[in-house]
C-alpha atoms as a PDB file:
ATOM      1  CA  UNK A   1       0.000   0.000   0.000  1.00  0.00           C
ATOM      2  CA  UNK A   2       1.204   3.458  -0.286  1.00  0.00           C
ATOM      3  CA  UNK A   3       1.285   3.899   2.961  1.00  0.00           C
ATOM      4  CA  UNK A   4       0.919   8.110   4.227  1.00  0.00           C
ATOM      5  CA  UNK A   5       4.040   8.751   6.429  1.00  0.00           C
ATOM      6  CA  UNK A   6       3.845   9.870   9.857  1.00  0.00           C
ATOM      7  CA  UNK A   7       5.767  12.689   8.512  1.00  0.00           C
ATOM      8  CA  UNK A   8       2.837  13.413   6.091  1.00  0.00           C
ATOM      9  CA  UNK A   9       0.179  12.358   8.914  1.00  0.00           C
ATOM     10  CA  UNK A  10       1.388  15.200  11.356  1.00  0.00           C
ATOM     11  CA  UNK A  11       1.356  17.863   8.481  1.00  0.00           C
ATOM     12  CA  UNK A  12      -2.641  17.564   8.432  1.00  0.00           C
ATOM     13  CA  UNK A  13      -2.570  18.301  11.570  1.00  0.00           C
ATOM     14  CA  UNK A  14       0.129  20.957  11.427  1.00  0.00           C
ATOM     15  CA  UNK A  15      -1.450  22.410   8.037  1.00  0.00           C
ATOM     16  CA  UNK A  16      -4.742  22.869   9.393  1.00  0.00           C
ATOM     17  CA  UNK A  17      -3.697  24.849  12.164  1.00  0.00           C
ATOM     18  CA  UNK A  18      -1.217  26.977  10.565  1.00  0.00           C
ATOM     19  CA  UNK A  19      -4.426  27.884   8.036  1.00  0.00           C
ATOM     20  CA  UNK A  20      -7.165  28.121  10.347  1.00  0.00           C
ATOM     21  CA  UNK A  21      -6.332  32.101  11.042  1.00  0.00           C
ATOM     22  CA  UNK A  22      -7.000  32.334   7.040  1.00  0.00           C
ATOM     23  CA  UNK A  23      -8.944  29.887   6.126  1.00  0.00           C
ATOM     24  CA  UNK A  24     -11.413  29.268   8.294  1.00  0.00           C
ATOM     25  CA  UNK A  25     -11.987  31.495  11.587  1.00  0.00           C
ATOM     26  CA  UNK A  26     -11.303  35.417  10.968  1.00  0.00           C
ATOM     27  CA  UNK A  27     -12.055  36.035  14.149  1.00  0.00           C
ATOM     28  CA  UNK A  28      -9.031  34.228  15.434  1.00  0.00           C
ATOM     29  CA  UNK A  29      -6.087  36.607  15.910  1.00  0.00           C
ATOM     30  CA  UNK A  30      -4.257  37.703  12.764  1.00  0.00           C
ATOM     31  CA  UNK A  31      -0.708  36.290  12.034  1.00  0.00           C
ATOM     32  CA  UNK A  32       2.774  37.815  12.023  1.00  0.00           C
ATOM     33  CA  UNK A  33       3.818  39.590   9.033  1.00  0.00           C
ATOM     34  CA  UNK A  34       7.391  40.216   8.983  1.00  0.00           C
ATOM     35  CA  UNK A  35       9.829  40.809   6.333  1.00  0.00           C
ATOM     36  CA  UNK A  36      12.221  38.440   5.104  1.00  0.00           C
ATOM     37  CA  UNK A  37      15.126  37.613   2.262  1.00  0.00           C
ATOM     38  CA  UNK A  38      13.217  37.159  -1.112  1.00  0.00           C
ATOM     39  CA  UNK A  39      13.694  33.445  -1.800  1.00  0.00           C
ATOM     40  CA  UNK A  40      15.110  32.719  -5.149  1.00  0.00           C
ATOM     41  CA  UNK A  41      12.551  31.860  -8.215  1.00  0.00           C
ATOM     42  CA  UNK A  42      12.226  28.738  -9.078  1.00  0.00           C
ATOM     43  CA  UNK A  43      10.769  28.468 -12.438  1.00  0.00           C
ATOM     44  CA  UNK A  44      12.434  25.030 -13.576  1.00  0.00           C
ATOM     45  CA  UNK A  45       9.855  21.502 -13.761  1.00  0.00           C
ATOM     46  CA  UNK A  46      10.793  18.284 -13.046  1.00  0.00           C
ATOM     47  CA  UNK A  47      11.617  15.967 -16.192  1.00  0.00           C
ATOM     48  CA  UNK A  48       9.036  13.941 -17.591  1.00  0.00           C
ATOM     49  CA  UNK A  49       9.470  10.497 -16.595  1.00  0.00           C
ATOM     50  CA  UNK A  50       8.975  12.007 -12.869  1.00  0.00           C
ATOM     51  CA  UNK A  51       6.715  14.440 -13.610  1.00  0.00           C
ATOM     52  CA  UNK A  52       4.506  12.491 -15.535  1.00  0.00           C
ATOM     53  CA  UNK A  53       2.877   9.183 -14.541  1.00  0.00           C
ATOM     54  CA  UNK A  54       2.665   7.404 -17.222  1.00  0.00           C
ATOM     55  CA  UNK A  55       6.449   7.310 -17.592  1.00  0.00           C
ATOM     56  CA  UNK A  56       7.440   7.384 -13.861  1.00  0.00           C
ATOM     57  CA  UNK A  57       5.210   4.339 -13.607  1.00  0.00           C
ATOM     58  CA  UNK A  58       7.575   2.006 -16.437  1.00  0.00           C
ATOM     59  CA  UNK A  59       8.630  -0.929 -15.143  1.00  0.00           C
ATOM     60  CA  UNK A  60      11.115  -3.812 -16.327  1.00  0.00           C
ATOM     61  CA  UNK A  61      11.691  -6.840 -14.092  1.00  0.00           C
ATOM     62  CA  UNK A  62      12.952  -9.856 -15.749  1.00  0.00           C
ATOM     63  CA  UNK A  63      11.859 -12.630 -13.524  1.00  0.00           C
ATOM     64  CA  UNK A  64      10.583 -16.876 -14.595  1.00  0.00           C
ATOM     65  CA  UNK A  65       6.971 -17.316 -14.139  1.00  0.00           C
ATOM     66  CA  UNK A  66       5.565 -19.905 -12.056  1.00  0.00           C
ATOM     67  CA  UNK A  67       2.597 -20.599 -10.736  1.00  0.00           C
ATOM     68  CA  UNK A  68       2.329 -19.497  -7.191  1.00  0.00           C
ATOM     69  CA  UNK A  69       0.151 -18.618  -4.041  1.00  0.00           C
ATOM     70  CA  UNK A  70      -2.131 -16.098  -3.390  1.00  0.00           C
ATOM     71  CA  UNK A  71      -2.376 -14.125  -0.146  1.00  0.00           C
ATOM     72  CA  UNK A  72      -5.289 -12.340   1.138  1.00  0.00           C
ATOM     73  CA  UNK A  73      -5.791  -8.974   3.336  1.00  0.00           C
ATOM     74  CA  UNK A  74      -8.122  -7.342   4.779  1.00  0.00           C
ATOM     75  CA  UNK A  75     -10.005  -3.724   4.091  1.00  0.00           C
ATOM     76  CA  UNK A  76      -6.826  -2.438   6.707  1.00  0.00           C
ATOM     77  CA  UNK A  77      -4.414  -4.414   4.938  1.00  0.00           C
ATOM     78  CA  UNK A  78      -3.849  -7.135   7.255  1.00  0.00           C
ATOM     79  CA  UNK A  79      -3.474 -10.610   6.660  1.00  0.00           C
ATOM     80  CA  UNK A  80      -6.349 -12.762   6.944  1.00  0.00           C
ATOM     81  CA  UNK A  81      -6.933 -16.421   5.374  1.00  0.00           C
ATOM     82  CA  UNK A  82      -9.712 -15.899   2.661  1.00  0.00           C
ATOM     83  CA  UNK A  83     -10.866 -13.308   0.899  1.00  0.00           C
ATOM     84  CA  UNK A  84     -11.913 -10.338   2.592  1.00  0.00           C
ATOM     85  CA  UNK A  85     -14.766  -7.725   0.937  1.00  0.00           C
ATOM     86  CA  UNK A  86     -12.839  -4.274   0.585  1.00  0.00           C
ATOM     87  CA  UNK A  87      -9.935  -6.006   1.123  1.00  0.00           C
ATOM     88  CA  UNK A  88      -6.806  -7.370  -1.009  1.00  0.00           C
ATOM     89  CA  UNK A  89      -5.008 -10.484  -2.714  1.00  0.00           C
ATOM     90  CA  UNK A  90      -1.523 -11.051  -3.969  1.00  0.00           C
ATOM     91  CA  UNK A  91      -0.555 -13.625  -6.092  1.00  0.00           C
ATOM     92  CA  UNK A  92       3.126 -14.301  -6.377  1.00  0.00           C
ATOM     93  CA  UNK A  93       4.300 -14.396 -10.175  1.00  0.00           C
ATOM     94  CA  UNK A  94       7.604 -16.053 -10.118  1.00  0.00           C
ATOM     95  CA  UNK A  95      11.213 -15.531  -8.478  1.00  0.00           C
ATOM     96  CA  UNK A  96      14.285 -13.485  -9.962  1.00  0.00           C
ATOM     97  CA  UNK A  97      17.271 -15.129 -11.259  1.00  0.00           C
ATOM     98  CA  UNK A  98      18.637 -15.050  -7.615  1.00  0.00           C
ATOM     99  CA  UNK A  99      15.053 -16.496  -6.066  1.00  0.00           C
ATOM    100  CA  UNK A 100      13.673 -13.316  -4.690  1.00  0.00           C
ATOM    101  CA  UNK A 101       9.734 -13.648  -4.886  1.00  0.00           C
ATOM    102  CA  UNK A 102       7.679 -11.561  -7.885  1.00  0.00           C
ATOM    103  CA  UNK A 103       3.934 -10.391  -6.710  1.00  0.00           C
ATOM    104  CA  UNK A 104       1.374  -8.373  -7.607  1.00  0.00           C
ATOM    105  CA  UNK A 105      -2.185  -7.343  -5.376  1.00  0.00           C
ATOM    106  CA  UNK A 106      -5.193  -6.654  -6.743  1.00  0.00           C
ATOM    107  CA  UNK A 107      -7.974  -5.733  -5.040  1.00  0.00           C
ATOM    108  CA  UNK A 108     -10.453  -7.785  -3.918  1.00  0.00           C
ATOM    109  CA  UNK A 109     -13.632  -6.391  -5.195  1.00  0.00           C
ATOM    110  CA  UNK A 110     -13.381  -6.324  -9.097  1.00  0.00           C
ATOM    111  CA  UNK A 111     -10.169  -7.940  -8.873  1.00  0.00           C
ATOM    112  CA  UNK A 112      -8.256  -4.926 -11.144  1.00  0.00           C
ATOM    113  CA  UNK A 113      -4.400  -4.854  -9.955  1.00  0.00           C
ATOM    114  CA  UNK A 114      -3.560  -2.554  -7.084  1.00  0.00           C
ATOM    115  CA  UNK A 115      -0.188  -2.799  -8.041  1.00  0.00           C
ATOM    116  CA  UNK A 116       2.221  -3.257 -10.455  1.00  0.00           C
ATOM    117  CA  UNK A 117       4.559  -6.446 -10.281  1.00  0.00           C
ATOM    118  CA  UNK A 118       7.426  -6.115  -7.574  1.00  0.00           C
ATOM    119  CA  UNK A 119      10.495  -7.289  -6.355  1.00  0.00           C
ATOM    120  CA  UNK A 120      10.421  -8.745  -2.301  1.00  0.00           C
ATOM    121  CA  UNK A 121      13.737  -8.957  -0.622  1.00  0.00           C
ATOM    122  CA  UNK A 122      15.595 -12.128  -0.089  1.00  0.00           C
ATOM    123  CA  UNK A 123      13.432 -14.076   2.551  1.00  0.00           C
ATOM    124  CA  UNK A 124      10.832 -12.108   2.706  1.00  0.00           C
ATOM    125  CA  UNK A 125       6.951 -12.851   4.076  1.00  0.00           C
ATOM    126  CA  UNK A 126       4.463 -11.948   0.994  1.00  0.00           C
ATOM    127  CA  UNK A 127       1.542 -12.295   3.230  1.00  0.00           C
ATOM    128  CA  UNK A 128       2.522  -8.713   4.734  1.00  0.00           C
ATOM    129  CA  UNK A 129       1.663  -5.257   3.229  1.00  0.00           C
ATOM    130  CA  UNK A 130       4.386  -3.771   4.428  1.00  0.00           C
ATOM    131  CA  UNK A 131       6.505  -1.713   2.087  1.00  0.00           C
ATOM    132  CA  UNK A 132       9.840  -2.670   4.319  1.00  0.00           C
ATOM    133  CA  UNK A 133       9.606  -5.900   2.223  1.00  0.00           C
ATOM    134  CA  UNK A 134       9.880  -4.273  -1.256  1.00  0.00           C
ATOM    135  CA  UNK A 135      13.493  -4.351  -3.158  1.00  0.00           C
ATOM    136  CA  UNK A 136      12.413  -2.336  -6.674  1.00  0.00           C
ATOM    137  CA  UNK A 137      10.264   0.134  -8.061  1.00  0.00           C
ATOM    138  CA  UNK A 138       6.448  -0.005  -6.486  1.00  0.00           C
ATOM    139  CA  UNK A 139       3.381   1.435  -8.423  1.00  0.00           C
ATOM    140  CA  UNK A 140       0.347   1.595  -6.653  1.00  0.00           C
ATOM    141  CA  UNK A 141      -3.012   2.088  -8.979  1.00  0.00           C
ATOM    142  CA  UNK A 142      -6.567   3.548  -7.438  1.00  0.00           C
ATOM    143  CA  UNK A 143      -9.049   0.997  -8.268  1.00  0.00           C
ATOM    144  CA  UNK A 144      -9.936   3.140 -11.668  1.00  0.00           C
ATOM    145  CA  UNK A 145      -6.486   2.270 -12.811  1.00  0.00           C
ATOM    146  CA  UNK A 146      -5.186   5.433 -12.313  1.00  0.00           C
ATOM    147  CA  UNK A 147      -1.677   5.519 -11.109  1.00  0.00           C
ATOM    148  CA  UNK A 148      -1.846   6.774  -7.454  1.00  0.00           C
ATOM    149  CA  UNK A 149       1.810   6.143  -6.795  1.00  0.00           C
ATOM    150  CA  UNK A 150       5.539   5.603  -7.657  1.00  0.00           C
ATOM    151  CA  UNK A 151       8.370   4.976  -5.453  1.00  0.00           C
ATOM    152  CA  UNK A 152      12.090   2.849  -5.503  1.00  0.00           C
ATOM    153  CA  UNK A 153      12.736   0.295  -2.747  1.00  0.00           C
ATOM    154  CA  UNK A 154      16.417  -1.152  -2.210  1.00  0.00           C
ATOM    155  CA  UNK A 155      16.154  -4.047   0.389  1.00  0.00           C
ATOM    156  CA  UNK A 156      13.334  -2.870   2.193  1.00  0.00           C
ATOM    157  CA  UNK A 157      14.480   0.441   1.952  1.00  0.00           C
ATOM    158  CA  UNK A 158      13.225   3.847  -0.315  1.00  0.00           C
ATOM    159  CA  UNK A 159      15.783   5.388  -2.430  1.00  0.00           C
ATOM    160  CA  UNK A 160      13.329   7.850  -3.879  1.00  0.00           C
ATOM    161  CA  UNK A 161      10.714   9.821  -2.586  1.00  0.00           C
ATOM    162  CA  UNK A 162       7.229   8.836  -2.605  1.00  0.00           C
ATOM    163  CA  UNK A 163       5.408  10.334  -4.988  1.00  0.00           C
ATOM    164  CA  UNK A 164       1.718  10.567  -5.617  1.00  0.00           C
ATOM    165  CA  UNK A 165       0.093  11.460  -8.947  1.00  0.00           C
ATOM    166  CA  UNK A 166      -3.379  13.279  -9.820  1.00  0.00           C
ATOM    167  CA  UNK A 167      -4.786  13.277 -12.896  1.00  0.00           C
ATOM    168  CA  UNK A 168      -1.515  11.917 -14.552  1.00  0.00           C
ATOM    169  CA  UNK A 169       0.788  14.301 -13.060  1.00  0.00           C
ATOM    170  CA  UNK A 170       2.655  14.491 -10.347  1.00  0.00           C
ATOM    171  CA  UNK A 171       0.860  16.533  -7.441  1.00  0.00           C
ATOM    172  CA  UNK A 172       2.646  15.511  -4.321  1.00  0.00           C
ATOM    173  CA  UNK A 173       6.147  14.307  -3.108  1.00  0.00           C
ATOM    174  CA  UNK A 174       7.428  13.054   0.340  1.00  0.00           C
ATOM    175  CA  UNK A 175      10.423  14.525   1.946  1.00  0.00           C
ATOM    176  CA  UNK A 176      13.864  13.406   0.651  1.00  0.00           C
ATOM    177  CA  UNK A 177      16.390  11.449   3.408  1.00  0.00           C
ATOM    178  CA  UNK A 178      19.221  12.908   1.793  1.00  0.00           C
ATOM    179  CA  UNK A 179      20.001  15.557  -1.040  1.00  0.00           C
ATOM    180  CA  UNK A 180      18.838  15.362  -4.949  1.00  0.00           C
ATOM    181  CA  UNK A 181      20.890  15.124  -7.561  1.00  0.00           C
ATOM    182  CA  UNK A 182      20.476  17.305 -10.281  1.00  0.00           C
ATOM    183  CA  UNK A 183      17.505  18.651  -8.125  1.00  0.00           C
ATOM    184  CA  UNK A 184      16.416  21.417  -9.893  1.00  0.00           C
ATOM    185  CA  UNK A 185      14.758  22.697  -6.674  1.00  0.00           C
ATOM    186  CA  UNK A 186      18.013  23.050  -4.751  1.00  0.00           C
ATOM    187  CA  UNK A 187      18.612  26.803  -4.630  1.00  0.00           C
ATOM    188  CA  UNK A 188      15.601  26.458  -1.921  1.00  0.00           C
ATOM    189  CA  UNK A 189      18.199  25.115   0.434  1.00  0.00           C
ATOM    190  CA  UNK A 190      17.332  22.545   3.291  1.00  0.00           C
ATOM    191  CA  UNK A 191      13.692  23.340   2.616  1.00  0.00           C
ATOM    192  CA  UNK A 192      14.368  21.606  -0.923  1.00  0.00           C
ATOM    193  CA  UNK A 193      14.673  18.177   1.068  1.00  0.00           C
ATOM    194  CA  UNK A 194      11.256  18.176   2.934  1.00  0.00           C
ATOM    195  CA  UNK A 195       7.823  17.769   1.303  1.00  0.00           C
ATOM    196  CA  UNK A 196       6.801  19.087  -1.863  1.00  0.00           C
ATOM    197  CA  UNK A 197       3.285  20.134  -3.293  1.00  0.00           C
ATOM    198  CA  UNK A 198       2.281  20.569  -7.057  1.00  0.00           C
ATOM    199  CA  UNK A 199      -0.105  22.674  -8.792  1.00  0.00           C
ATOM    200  CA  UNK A 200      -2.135  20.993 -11.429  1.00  0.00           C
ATOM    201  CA  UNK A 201      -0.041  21.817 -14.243  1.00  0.00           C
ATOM    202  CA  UNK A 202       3.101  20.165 -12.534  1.00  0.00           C
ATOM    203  CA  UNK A 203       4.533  23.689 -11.413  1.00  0.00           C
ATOM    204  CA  UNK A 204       5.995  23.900  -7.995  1.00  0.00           C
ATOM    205  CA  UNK A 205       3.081  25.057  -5.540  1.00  0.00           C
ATOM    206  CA  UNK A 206       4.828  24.791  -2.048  1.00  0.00           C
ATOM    207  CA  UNK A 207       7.959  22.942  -0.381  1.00  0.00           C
ATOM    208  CA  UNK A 208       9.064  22.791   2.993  1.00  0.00           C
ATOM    209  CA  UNK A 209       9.668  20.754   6.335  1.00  0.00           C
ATOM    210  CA  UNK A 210       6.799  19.146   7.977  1.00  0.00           C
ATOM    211  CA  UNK A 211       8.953  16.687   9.975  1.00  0.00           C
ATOM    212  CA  UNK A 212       8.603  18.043  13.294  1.00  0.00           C
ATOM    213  CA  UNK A 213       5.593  18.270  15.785  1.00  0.00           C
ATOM    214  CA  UNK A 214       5.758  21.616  17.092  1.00  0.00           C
ATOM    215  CA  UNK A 215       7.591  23.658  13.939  1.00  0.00           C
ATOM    216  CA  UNK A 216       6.875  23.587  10.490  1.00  0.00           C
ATOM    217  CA  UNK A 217       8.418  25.770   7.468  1.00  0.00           C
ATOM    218  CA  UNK A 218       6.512  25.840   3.787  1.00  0.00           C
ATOM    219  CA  UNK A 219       7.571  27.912   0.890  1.00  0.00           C
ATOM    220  CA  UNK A 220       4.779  29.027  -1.452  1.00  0.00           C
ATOM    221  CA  UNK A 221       5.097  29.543  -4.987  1.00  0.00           C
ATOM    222  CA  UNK A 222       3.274  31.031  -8.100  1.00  0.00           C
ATOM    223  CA  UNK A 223       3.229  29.025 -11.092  1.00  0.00           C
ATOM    224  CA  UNK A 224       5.501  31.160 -12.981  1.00  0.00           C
ATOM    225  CA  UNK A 225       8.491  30.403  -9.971  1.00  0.00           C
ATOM    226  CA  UNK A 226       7.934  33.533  -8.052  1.00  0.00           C
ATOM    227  CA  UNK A 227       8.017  33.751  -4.458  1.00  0.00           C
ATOM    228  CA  UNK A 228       4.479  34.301  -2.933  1.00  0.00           C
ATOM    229  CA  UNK A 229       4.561  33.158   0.977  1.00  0.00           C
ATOM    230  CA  UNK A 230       6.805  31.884   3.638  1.00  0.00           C
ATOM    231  CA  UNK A 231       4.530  29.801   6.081  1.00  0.00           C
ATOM    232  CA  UNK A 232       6.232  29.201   9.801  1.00  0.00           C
ATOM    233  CA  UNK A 233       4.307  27.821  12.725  1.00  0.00           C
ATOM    234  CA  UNK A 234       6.183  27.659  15.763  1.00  0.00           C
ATOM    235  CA  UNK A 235       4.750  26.277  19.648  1.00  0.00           C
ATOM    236  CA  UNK A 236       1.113  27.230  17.740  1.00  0.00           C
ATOM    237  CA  UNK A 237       2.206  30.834  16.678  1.00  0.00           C
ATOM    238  CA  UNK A 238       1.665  31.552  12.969  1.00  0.00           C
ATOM    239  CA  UNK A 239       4.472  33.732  11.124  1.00  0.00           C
ATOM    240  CA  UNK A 240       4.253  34.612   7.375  1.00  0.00           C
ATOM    241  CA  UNK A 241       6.750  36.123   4.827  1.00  0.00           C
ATOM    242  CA  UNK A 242       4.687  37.816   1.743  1.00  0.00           C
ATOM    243  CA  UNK A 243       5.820  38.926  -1.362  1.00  0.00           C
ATOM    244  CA  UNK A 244       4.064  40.075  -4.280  1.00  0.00           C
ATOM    245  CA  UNK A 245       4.331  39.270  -7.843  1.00  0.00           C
ATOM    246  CA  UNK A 246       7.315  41.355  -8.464  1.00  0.00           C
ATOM    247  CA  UNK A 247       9.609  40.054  -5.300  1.00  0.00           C
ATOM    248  CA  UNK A 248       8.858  43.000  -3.108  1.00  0.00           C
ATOM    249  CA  UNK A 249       7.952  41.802   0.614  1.00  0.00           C
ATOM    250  CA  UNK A 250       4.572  42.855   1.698  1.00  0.00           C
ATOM    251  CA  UNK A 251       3.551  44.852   4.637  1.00  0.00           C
ATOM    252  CA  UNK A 252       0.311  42.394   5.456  1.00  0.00           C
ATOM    253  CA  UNK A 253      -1.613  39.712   3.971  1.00  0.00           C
ATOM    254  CA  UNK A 254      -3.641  42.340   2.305  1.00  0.00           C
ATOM    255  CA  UNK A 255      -0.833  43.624   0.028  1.00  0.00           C
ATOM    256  CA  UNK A 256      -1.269  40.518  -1.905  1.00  0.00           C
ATOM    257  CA  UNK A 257      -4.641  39.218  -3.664  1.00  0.00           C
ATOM    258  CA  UNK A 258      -6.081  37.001  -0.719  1.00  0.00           C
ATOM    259  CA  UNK A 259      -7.758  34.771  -3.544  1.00  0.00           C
ATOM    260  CA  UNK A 260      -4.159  33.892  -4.069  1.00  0.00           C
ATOM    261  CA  UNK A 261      -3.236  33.479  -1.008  1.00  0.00           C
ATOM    262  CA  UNK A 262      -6.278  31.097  -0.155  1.00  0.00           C
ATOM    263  CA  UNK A 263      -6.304  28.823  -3.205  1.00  0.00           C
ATOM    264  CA  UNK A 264      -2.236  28.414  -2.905  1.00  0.00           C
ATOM    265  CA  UNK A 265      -2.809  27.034   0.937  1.00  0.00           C
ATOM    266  CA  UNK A 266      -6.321  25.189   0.108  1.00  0.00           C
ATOM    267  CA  UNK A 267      -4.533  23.079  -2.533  1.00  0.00           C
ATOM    268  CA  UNK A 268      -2.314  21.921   0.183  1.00  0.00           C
ATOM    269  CA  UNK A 269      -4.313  20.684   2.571  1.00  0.00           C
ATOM    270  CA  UNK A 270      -6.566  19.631  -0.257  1.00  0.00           C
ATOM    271  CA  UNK A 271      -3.684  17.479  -1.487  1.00  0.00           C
ATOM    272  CA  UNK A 272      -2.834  16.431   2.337  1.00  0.00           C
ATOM    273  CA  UNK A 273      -6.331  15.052   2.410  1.00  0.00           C
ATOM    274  CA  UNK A 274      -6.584  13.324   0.013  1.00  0.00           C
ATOM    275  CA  UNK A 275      -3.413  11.685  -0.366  1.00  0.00           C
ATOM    276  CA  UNK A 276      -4.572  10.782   3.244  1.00  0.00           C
ATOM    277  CA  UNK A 277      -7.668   9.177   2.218  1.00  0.00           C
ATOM    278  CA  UNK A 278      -6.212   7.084  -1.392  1.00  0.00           C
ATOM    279  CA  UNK A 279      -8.192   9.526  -3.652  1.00  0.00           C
END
C-alpha cells in the first residue's frame, strides 16, 4: 500500500492549524507579518518520466513465471486467510534469477491490480503489506487504474521519494532522506529536502519541512516560480513572509490578492487530504 508517512500524517494536523487564522476562523487573531530575504525563483519543472505518470510508472523486471500462491488482506491491509470484501489479494508471479519472490495485489472487489509487479527482498513474508519488504520500483493504482503512486525500494528500503500522482501528473512528493541530484529545486536550500506540493499543471506550488511536531516551514510559490509566501508555525504561533508578484515583501496579507493566497494554501491541505484518504 502506499502507505501516508507519519511525517505526512502530522502535516494535516500541522497544516490545518497553521491555516485556520485564514482559512477558516477570521475572528481568530491575525498572524505575524514580517519581512524576510526574497527566496530565489524557481521556475524550472521536473523531467518527464517524474513528472509524468505514465512514464514514472515504467517498469522492467525480468523474472521466470511460475505458478504461485495467493495471499489475502483485509479492508486495513492485514493478513487474513480468505478473501476479505474491501480487502486485497496477492498472487506471487515467479522468483528473480537469484530467487527473490515476484507479486502483484489486486484488489479484492473487481479484482483490477492494485499494483504493479514487484520485487520482495531475499526471505521475505508476501503475506505482509508492508513496504519494508519491497526491493524495486512499487506502483500503486486507485481501483480506476489510475496511477496513485511511484516509489524505488532497495532491500526494504526507499531510495526515492514517494510520490503521488493526480490526474496523470505528479501533485505531491514526500520529503527526501538525503540531497537530490540534479535537483532542480536546490537553490531552496534545506527546505528543498522536505515535502513538496504541485499545482495541477506540474509547477511547484509549495515545499518545505513538515517533519517536526511543534515547527513547520513551507515555501509558497506562483506558477511562474515567483516567491508568494513563507509559512512558519512555531509552539502554535503563525508567522508569514509575503511577497508580491514582483519580489517586493509585503507589509500584510492584504498587500497581496487574498484569492491567491487562499487557493495556494487550500490546494495543500486539499492534497494532504486526500493523499490521506487514497483519492
Amino acid at each position: 500500500m502506499p502507505q501516508l508517512s507519519t511525517i505526512l500524517a502530522a502535516a494535516i494536523g500541522l497544516a490545518v492549524g497553521a491555516h485556520t487564522p485564514i482559512l477558516a476562523a477570521p475572528q481568530a487573531p491575525a498572524p505575524s507579518v514580517t519581512e524576510a530575504a526574497v527566496p530565489a525563483r524557481l521556475t524550472a519543472r521536473l523531467p518527464d518520466d517524474i513528472l509524468r505518470a505514465e512514464k514514472a510508472a515504467k517498469t522492467a523486471i525480468d523474472y521466470t513465471a511460475a505458478a504461485g500462491e495467493t495471499y489475502y488482506f483485509d479492508a486495513n491491509s492485514e493478513p487474513v486467510d480468505k478473501a476479505s470484501a474491501g480487502g486485497y489479494y496477492r498472487k506471487t508471479l515467479g522468483k528473480t534469477a537469484d530467487g527473490r519472490l515476484v507479486v502483484q495485489d489486486y484488489y479484492q472487489d473487481g479484482g483490477k491490480p492494485q499494483t504493479a509487479p514487484v520485487i520482495l527482498k531475499k526471505g521475505a513474508n508476501p503475506h505482509s503489506f508492508a513496504n519494508d519488504i519491497n526491493d524495486s520500483k512499487t506502483v500503486w493504482y486507485r481501483k480506476d487504474g489510475s496511477i496513485e503512486a511511484v516509489q524505488e525500494f532497495k532491500d526494504g528500503t526507499p531510495t526515492s521519494r514517494n510520490r503521488y500522482y493526480q490526474n496523470g501528473i505528479l501533485a505531491l512528493e514526500s520529503d527526501a532522506a538525503t540531497p537530490e541530484k540534479d535537483d532542480p529545486y536546490s537553490a531552496a536550500g534545506e527546505l528543498a529536502r522536505g515535502t513538496r506540493f504541485y499545482y495541477p499543471d506540474g509547477s511547484l506550488l509549495a515545499l518545505g519541512d513538515l517533519s517536526k511536531p511543534d515547527v513547520s516551514v513551507l515555501l509558497y510559490y506562483r506558477t511562474d516560480g515567483s516567491p508568494l509566501m513563507r509559512q512558519t508555525v512555531s509552539n502554535g504561533k503563525l508567522d508569514l513572509n509575503i511577497w508580491d508578484s514582483a519580489g517586493k515583501p509585503a507589509a500584510s496579507p492584504e498587500s497581496v490578492k487574498k484569492e491567491e493566497l487562499d487557493a495556494a494554501m487550500t490546494r495543500v491541505l486539499q492534497l494532504l487530504d486526500d493523499v490521506s484518504n487514497g483519492k
